[in-house]
C-alpha atoms as a PDB file:
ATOM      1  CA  UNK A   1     -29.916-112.949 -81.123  1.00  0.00           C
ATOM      2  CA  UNK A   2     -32.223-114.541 -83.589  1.00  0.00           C
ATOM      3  CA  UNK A   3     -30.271-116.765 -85.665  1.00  0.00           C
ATOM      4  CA  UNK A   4     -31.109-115.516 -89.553  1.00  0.00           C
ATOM      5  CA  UNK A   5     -30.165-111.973 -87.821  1.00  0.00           C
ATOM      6  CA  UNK A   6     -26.663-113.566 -87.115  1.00  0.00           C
ATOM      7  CA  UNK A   7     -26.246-115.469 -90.278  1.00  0.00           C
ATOM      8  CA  UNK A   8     -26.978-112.309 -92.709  1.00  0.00           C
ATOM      9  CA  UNK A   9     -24.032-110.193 -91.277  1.00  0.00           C
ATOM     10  CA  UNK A  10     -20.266-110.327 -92.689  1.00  0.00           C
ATOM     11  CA  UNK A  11     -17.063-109.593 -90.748  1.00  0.00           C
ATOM     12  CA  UNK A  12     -16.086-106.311 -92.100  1.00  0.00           C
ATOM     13  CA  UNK A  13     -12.550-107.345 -92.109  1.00  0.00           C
ATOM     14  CA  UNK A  14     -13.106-110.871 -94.313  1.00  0.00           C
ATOM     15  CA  UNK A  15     -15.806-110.347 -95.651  1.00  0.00           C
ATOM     16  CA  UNK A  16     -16.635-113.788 -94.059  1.00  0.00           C
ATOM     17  CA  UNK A  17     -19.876-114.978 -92.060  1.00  0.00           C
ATOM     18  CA  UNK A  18     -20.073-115.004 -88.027  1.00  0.00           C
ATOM     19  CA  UNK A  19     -20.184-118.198 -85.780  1.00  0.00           C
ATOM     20  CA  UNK A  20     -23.458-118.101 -83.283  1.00  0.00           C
ATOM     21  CA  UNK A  21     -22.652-116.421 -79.870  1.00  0.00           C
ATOM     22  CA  UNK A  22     -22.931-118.208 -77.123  1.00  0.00           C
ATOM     23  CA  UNK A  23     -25.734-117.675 -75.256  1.00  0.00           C
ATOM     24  CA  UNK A  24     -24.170-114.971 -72.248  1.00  0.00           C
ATOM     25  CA  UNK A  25     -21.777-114.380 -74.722  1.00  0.00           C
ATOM     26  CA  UNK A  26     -19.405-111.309 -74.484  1.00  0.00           C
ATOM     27  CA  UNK A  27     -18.059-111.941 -78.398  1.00  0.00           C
ATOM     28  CA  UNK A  28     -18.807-112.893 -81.292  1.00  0.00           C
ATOM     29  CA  UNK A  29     -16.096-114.414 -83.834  1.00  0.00           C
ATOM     30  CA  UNK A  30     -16.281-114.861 -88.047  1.00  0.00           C
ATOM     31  CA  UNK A  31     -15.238-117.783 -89.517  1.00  0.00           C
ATOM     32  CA  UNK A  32     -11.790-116.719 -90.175  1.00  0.00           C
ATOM     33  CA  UNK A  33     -11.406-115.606 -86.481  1.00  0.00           C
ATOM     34  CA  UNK A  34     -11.717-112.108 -85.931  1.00  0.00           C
ATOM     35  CA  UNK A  35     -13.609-111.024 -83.259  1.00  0.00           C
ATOM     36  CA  UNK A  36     -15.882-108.097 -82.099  1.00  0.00           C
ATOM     37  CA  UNK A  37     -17.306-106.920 -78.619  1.00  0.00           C
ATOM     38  CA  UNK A  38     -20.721-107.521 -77.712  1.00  0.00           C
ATOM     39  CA  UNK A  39     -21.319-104.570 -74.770  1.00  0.00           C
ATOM     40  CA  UNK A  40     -23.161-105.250 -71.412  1.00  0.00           C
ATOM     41  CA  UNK A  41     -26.226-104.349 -72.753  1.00  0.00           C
ATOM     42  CA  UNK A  42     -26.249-106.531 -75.518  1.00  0.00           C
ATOM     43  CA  UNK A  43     -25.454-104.479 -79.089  1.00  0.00           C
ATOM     44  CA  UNK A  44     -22.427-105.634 -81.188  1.00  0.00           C
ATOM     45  CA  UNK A  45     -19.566-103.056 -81.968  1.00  0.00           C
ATOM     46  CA  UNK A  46     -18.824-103.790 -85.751  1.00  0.00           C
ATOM     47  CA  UNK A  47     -16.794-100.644 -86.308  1.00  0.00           C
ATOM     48  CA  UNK A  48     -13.138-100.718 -87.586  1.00  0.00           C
ATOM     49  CA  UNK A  49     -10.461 -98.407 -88.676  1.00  0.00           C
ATOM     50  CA  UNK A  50     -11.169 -95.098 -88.088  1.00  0.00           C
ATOM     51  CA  UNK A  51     -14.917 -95.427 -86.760  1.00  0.00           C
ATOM     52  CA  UNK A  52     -16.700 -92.297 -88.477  1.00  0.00           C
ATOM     53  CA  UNK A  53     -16.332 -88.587 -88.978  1.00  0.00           C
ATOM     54  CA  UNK A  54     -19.834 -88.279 -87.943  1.00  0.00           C
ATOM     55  CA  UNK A  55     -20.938 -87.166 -84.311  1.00  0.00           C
ATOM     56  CA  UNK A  56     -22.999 -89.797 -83.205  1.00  0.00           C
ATOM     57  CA  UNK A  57     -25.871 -88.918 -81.032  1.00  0.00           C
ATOM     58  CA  UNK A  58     -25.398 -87.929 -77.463  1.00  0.00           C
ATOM     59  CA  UNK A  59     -26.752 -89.371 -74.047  1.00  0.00           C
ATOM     60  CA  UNK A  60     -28.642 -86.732 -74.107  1.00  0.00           C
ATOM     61  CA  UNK A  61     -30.556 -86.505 -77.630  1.00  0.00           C
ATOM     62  CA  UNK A  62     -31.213 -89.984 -77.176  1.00  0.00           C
ATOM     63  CA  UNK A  63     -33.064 -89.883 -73.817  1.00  0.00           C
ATOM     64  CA  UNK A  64     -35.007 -87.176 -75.316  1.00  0.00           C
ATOM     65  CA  UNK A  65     -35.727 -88.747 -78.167  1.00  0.00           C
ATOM     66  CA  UNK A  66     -36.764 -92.013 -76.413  1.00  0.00           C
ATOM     67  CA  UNK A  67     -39.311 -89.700 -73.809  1.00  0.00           C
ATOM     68  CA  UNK A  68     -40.869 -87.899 -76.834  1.00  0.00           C
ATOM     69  CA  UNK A  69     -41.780 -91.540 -78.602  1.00  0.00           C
ATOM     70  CA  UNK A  70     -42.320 -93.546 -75.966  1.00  0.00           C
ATOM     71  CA  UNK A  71     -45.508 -90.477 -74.968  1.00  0.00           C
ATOM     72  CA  UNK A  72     -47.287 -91.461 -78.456  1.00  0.00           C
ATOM     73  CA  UNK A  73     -46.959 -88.683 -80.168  1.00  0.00           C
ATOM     74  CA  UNK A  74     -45.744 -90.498 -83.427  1.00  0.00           C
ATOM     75  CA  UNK A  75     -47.725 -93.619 -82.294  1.00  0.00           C
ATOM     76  CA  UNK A  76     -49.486 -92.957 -86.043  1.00  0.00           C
ATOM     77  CA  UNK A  77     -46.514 -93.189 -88.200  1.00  0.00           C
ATOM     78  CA  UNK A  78     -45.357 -96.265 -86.861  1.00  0.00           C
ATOM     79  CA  UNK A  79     -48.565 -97.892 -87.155  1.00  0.00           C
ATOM     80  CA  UNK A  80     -48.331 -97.138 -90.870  1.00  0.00           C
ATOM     81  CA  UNK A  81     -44.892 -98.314 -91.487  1.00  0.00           C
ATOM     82  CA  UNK A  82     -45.636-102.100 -89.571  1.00  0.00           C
ATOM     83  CA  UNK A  83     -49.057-101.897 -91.889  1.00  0.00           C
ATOM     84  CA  UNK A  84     -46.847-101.689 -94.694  1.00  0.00           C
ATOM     85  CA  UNK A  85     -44.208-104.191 -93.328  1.00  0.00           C
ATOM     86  CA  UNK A  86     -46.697-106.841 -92.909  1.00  0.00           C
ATOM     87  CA  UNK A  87     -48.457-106.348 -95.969  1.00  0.00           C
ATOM     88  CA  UNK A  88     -45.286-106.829 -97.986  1.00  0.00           C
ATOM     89  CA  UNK A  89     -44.143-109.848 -95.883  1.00  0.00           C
ATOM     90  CA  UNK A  90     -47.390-111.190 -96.612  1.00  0.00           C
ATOM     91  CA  UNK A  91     -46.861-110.999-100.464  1.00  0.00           C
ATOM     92  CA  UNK A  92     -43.519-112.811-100.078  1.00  0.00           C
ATOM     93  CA  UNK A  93     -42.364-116.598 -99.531  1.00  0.00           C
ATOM     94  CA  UNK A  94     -42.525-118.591 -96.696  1.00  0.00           C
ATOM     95  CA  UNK A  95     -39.053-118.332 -96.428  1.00  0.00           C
ATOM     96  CA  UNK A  96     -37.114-116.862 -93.470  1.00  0.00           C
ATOM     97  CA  UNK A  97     -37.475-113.232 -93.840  1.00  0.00           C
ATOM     98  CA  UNK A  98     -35.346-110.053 -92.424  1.00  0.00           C
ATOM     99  CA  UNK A  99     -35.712-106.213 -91.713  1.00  0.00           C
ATOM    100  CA  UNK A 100     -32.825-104.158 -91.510  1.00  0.00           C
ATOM    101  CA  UNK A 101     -33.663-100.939 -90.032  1.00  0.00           C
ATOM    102  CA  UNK A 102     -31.060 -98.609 -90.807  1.00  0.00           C
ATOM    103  CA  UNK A 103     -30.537 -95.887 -88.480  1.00  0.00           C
ATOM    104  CA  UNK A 104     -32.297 -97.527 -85.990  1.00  0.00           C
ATOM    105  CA  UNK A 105     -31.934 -94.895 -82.870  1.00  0.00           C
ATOM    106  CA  UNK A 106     -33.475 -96.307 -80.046  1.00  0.00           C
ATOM    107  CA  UNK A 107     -35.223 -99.144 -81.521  1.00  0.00           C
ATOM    108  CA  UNK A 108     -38.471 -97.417 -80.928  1.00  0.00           C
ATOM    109  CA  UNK A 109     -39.812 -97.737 -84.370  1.00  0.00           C
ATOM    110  CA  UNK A 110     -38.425-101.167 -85.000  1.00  0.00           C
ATOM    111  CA  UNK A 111     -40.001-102.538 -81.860  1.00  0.00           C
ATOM    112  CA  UNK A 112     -43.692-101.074 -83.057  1.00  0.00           C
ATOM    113  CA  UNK A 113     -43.032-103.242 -86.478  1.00  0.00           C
ATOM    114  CA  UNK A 114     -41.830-106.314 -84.871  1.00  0.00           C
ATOM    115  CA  UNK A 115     -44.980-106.069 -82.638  1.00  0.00           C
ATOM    116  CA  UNK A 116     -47.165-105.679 -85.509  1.00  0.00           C
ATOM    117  CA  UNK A 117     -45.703-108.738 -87.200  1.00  0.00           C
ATOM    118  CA  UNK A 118     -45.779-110.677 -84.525  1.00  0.00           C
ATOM    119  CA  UNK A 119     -49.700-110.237 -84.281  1.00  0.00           C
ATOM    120  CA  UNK A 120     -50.227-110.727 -88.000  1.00  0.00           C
ATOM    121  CA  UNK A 121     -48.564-114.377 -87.734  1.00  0.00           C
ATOM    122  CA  UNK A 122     -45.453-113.099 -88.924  1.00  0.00           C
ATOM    123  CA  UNK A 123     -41.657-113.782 -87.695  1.00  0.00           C
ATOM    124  CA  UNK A 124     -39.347-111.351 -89.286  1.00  0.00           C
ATOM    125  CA  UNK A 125     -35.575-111.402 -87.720  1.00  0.00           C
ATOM    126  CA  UNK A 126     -34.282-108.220 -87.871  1.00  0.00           C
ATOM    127  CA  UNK A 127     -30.789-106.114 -87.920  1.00  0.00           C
ATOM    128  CA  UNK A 128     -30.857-103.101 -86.247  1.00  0.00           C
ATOM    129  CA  UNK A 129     -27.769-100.212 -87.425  1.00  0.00           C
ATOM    130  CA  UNK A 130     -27.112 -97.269 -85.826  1.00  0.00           C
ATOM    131  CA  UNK A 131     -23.740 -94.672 -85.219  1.00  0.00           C
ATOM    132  CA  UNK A 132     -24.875 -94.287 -81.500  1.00  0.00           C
ATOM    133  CA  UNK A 133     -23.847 -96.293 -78.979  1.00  0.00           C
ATOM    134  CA  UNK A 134     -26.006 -94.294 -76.529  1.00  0.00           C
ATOM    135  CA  UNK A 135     -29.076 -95.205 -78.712  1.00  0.00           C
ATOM    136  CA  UNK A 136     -28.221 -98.726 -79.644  1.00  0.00           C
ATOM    137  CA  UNK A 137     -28.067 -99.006 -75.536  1.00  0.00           C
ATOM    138  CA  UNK A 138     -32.090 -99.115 -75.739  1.00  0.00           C
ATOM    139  CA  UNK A 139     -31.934-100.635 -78.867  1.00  0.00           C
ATOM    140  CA  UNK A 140     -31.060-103.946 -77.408  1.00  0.00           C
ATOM    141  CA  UNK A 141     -33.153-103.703 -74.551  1.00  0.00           C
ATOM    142  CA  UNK A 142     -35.780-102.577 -77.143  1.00  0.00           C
ATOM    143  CA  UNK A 143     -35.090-105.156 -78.699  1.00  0.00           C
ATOM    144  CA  UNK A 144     -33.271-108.265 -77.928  1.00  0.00           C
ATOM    145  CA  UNK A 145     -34.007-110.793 -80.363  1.00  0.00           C
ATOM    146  CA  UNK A 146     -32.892-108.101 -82.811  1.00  0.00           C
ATOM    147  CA  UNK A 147     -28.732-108.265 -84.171  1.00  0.00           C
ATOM    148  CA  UNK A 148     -27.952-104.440 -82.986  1.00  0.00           C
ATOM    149  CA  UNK A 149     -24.822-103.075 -84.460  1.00  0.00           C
ATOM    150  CA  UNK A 150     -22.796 -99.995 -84.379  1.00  0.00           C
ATOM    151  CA  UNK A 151     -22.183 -99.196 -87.876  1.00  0.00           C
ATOM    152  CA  UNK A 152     -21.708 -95.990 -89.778  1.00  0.00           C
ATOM    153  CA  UNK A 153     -24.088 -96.483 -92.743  1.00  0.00           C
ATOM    154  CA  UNK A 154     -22.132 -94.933 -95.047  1.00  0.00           C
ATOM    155  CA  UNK A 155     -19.897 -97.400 -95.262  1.00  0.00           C
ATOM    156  CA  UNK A 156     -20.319-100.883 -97.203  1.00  0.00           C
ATOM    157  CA  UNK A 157     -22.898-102.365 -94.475  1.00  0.00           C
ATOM    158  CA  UNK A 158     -21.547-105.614 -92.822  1.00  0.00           C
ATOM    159  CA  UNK A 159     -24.755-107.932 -94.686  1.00  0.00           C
ATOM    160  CA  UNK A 160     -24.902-110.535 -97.370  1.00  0.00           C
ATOM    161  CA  UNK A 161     -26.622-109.899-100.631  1.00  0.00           C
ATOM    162  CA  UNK A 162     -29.817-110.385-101.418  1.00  0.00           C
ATOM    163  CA  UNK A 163     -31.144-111.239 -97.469  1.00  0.00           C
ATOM    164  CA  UNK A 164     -33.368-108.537 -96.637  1.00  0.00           C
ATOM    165  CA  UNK A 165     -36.941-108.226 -97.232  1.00  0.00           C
ATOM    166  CA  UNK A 166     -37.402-104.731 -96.389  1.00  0.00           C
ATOM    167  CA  UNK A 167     -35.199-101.758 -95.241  1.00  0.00           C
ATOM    168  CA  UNK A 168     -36.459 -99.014 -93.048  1.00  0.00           C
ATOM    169  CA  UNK A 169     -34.787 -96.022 -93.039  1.00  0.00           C
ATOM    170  CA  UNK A 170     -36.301 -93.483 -90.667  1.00  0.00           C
ATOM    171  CA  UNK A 171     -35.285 -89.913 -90.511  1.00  0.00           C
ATOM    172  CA  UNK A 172     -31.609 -91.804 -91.315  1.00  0.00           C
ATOM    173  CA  UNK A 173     -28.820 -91.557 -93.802  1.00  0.00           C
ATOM    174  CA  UNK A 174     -29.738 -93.021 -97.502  1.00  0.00           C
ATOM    175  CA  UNK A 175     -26.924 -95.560 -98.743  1.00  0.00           C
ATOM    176  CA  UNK A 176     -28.704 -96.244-102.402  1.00  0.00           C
ATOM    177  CA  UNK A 177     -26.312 -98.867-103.510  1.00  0.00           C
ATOM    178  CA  UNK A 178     -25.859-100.679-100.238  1.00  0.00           C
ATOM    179  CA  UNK A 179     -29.897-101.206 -99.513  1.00  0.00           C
ATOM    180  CA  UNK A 180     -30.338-102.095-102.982  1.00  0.00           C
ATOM    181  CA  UNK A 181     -27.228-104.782-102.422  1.00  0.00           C
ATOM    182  CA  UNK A 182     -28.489-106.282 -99.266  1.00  0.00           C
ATOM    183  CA  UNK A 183     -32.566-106.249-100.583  1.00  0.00           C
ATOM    184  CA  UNK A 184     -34.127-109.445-101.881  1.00  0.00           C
ATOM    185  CA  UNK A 185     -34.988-109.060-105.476  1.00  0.00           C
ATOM    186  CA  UNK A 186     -39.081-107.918-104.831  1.00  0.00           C
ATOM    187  CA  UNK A 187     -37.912-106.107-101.621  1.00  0.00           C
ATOM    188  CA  UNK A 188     -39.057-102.815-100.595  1.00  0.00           C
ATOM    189  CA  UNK A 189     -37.236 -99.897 -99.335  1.00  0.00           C
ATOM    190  CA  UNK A 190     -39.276 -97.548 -96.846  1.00  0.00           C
ATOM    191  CA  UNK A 191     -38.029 -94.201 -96.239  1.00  0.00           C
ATOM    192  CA  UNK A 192     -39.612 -91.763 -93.952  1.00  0.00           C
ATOM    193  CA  UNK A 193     -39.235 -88.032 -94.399  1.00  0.00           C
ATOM    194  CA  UNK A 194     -40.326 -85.153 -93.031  1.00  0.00           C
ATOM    195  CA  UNK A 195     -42.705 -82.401 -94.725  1.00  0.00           C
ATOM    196  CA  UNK A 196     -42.088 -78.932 -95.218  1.00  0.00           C
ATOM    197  CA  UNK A 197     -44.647 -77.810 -92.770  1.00  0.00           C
ATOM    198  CA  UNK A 198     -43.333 -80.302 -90.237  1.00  0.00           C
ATOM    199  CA  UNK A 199     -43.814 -79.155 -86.735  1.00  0.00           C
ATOM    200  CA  UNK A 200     -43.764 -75.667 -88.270  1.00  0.00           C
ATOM    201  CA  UNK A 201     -45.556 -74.113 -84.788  1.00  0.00           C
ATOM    202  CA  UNK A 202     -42.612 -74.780 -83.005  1.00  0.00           C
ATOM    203  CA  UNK A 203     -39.472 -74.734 -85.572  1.00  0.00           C
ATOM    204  CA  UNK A 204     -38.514 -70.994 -84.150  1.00  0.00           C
ATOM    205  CA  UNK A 205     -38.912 -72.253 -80.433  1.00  0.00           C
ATOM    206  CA  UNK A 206     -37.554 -75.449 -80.404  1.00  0.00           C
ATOM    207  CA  UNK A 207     -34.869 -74.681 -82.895  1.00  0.00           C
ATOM    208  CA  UNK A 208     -35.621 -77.010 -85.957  1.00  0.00           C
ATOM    209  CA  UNK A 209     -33.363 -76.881 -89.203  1.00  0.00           C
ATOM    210  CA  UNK A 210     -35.854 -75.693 -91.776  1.00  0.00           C
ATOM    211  CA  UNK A 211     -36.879 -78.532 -94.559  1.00  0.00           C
ATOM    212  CA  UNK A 212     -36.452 -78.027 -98.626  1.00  0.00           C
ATOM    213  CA  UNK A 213     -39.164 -77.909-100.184  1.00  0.00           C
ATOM    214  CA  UNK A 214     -38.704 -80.060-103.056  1.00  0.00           C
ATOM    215  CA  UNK A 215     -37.465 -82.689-100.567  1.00  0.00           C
ATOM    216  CA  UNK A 216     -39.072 -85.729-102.643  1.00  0.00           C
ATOM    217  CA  UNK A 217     -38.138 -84.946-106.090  1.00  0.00           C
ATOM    218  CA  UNK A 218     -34.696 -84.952-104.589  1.00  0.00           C
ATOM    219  CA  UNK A 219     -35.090 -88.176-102.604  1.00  0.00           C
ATOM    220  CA  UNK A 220     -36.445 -89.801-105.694  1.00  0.00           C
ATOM    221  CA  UNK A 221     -33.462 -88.546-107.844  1.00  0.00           C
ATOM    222  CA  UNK A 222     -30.653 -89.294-105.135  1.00  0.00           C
ATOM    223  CA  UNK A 223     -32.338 -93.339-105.349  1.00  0.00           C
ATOM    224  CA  UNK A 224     -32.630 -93.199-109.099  1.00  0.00           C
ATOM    225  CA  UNK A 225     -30.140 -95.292-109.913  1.00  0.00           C
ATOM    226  CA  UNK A 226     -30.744 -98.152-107.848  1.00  0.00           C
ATOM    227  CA  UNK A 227     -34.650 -97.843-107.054  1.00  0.00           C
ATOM    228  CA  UNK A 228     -37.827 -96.887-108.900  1.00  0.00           C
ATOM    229  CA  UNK A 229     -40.724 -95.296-106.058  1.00  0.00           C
ATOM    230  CA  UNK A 230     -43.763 -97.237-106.219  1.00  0.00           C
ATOM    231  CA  UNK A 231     -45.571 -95.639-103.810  1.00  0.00           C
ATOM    232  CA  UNK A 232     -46.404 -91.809-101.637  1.00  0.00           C
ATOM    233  CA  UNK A 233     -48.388 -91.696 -98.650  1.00  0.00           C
ATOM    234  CA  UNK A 234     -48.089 -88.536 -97.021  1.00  0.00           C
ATOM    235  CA  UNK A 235     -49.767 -88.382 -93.093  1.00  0.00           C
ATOM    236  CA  UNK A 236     -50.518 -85.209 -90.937  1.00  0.00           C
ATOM    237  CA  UNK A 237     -50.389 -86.202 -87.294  1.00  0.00           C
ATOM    238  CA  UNK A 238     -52.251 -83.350 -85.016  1.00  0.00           C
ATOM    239  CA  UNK A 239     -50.469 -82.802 -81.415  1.00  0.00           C
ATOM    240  CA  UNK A 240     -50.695 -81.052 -78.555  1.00  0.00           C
ATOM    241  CA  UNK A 241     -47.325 -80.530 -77.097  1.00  0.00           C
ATOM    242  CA  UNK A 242     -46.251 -79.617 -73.567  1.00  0.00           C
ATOM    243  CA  UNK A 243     -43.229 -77.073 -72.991  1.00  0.00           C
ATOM    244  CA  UNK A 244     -41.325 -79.941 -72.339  1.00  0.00           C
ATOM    245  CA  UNK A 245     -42.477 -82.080 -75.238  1.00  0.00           C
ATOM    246  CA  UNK A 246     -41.080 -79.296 -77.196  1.00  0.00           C
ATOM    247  CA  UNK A 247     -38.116 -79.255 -75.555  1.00  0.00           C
ATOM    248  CA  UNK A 248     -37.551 -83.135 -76.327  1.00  0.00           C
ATOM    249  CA  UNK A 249     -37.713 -82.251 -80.220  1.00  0.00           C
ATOM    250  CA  UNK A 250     -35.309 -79.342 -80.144  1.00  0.00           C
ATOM    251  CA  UNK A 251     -32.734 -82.296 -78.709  1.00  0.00           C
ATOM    252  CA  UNK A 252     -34.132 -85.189 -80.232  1.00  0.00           C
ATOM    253  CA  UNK A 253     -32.765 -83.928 -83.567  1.00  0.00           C
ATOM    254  CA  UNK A 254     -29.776 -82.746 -85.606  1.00  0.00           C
ATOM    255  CA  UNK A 255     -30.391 -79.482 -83.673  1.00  0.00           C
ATOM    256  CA  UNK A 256     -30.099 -81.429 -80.855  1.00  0.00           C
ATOM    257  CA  UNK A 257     -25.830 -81.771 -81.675  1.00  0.00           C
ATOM    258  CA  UNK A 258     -25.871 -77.702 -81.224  1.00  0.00           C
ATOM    259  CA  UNK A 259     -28.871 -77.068 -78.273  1.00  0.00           C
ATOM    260  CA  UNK A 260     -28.021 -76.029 -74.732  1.00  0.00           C
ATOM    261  CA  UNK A 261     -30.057 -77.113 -72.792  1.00  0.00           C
ATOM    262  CA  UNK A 262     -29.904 -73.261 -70.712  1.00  0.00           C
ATOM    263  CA  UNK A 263     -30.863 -71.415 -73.918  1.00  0.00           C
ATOM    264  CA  UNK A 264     -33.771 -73.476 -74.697  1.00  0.00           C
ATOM    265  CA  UNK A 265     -35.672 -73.007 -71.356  1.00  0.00           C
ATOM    266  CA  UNK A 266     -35.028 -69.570 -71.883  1.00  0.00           C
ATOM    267  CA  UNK A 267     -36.610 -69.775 -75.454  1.00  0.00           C
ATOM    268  CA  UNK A 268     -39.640 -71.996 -73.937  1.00  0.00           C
ATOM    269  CA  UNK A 269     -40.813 -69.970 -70.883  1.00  0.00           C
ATOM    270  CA  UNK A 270     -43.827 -68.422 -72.696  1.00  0.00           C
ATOM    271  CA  UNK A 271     -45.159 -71.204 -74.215  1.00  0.00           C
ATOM    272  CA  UNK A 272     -48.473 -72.682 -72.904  1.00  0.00           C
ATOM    273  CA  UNK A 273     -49.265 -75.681 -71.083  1.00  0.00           C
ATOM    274  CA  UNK A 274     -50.066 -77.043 -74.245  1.00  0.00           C
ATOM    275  CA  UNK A 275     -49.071 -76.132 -77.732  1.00  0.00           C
ATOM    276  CA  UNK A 276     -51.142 -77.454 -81.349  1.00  0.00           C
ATOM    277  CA  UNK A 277     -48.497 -78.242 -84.271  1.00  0.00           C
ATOM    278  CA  UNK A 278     -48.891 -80.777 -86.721  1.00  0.00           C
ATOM    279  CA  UNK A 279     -46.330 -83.301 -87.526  1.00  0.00           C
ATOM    280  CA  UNK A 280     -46.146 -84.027 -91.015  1.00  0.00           C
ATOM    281  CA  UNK A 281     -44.308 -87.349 -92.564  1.00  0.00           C
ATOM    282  CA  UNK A 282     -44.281 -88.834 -96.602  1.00  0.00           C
ATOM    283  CA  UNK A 283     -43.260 -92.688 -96.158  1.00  0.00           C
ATOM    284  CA  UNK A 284     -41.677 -93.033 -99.766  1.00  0.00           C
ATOM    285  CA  UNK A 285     -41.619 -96.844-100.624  1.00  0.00           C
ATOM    286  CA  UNK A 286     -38.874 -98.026-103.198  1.00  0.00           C
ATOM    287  CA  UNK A 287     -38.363-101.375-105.217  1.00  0.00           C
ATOM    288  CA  UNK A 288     -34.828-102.052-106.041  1.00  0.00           C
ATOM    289  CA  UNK A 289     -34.607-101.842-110.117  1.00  0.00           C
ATOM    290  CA  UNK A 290     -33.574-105.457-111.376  1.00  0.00           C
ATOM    291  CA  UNK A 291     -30.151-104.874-112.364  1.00  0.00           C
ATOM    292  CA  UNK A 292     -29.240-103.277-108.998  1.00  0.00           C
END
């Protein structure tokens, strides 16, 4: 674990900062003692209390998930996010720099980034935060430089203030206060969203929940009182999708927590060998409003 990854999080029952893990470690501690798991495969179980009232992701919506991005189909989008990654870390100081990418799933996205940066000259530590244990299982392999936590992002998110340089948040829950508490002042939000026509060739077979759509104006208003938008780029992403590539986005999902897996090769057996559909994506971009 990269050590500015380690030294941004907070113990969520102090409040207080963590001790380095030993290298093999299966723990970490915070200053004040308390200590959390780190699994076999290398995330960090943060969670306390209750855990979450949300249903995390299954074994099975993740594997799909992980098949559909690891073909390229998306290959576009996160080219476009790490272009605008490393052109903001580029504008910033030559201090240490973080990305927290909340809701990270599989680490898919984050990996592309970190990639990116790396070829630009760039060194970024990053936090990766995600409800799924299942996902943050490829996370960490994904990604093992990267501090991957189990977190429910609604809650108050287990970082120090002011330590991020930019927060992805990819087809993930929105916590407006807590990004704009953990941004640097000058640090950018990225949000990724989908388009009303999204995949709209296969919404009725694969079983997609349809998309409002005045989906930015309410984005922008649900941010509004921590962030001001400075920028829209909306991108249109032509596939050609296989019966089973379909099938990976009916589970890859929130459809995914209700799809059996029966029904939908029921639904799919007259599709084509290949299928056109277009995916379509706005990556909203947010600067915390100075007296967040």
């Amino acid at each position: 674990m990269e050590i500015t990854a380690v030294n941004a999080l907070l113990c969520p029952h102090c409040g207080q900062g963590f001790h380095a893990p030993e290298q093999g470690g299966s723990s970490m501690t915070c200053l004040a003692g308390h200590s959390f798991d780190i699994a076999r495969q290398g995330y960090l179980n943060l969670l306390t209390g209750s855990g979450t009232k949300f249903v995390p992701d299954s074994s099975e919506m993740v594997a799909a998930r992980d098949s559909f991005l690891d073909a390229g189909h998306y290959q576009r989008l996160a080219d476009a996010l790490a272009e605008k990654v490393t052109a903001h870390l580029r504008r910033g100081s030559e201090d240490a720099t973080l990305i927290v990418d909340a809701g990270t799933g599989t680490g898919w996205y984050l990996q592309e980034v970190l990639a990116a940066t790396a070829k630009a000259g760039q060194s970024p530590a990053a936090v990766g935060m995600d409800i799924s244990k299942f996902a943050l299982r490829r996370a960490a392999r994904r990604n093992p430089d990267a501090v991957n936590i189990v977190w429910d992002l609604w809650r108050e998110l287990p970082l120090g203030a002011k330590l991020a340089d930019v927060v992805l948040v990819i087809f993930a829950p929105r916590n407006a206060s807590e990004f704009a508490r953990i941004l640097k002042p000058g640090g950018t939000l990225l949000i990724v969203t989908p388009l009303p026509q999204h995949l709209g060739e296969i919404a009725a077979d694969a079983g997609l929940l349809g998309i409002q759509d005045d989906k930015e104006a309410a984005l922008v208003q649900s941010l509004a009182e921590d962030f001001e938008l400075v920028d829209s780029t909306e991108l249109l992403l032509p596939l050609e999708l296989s019966p089973t590539d379909v099938a990976h986005v009916a589970f890859m999902g929130p459809a995914g927590h209700h799809a059996k897996a029966e029904d939908l090769a029921q639904r799919l057996t007259h599709l084509p060998q290949k299928t056109p559909a277009t995916a379509a994506f706005r990556i909203s971009a947010f600067s915390p409003r100075r007296s967040s």
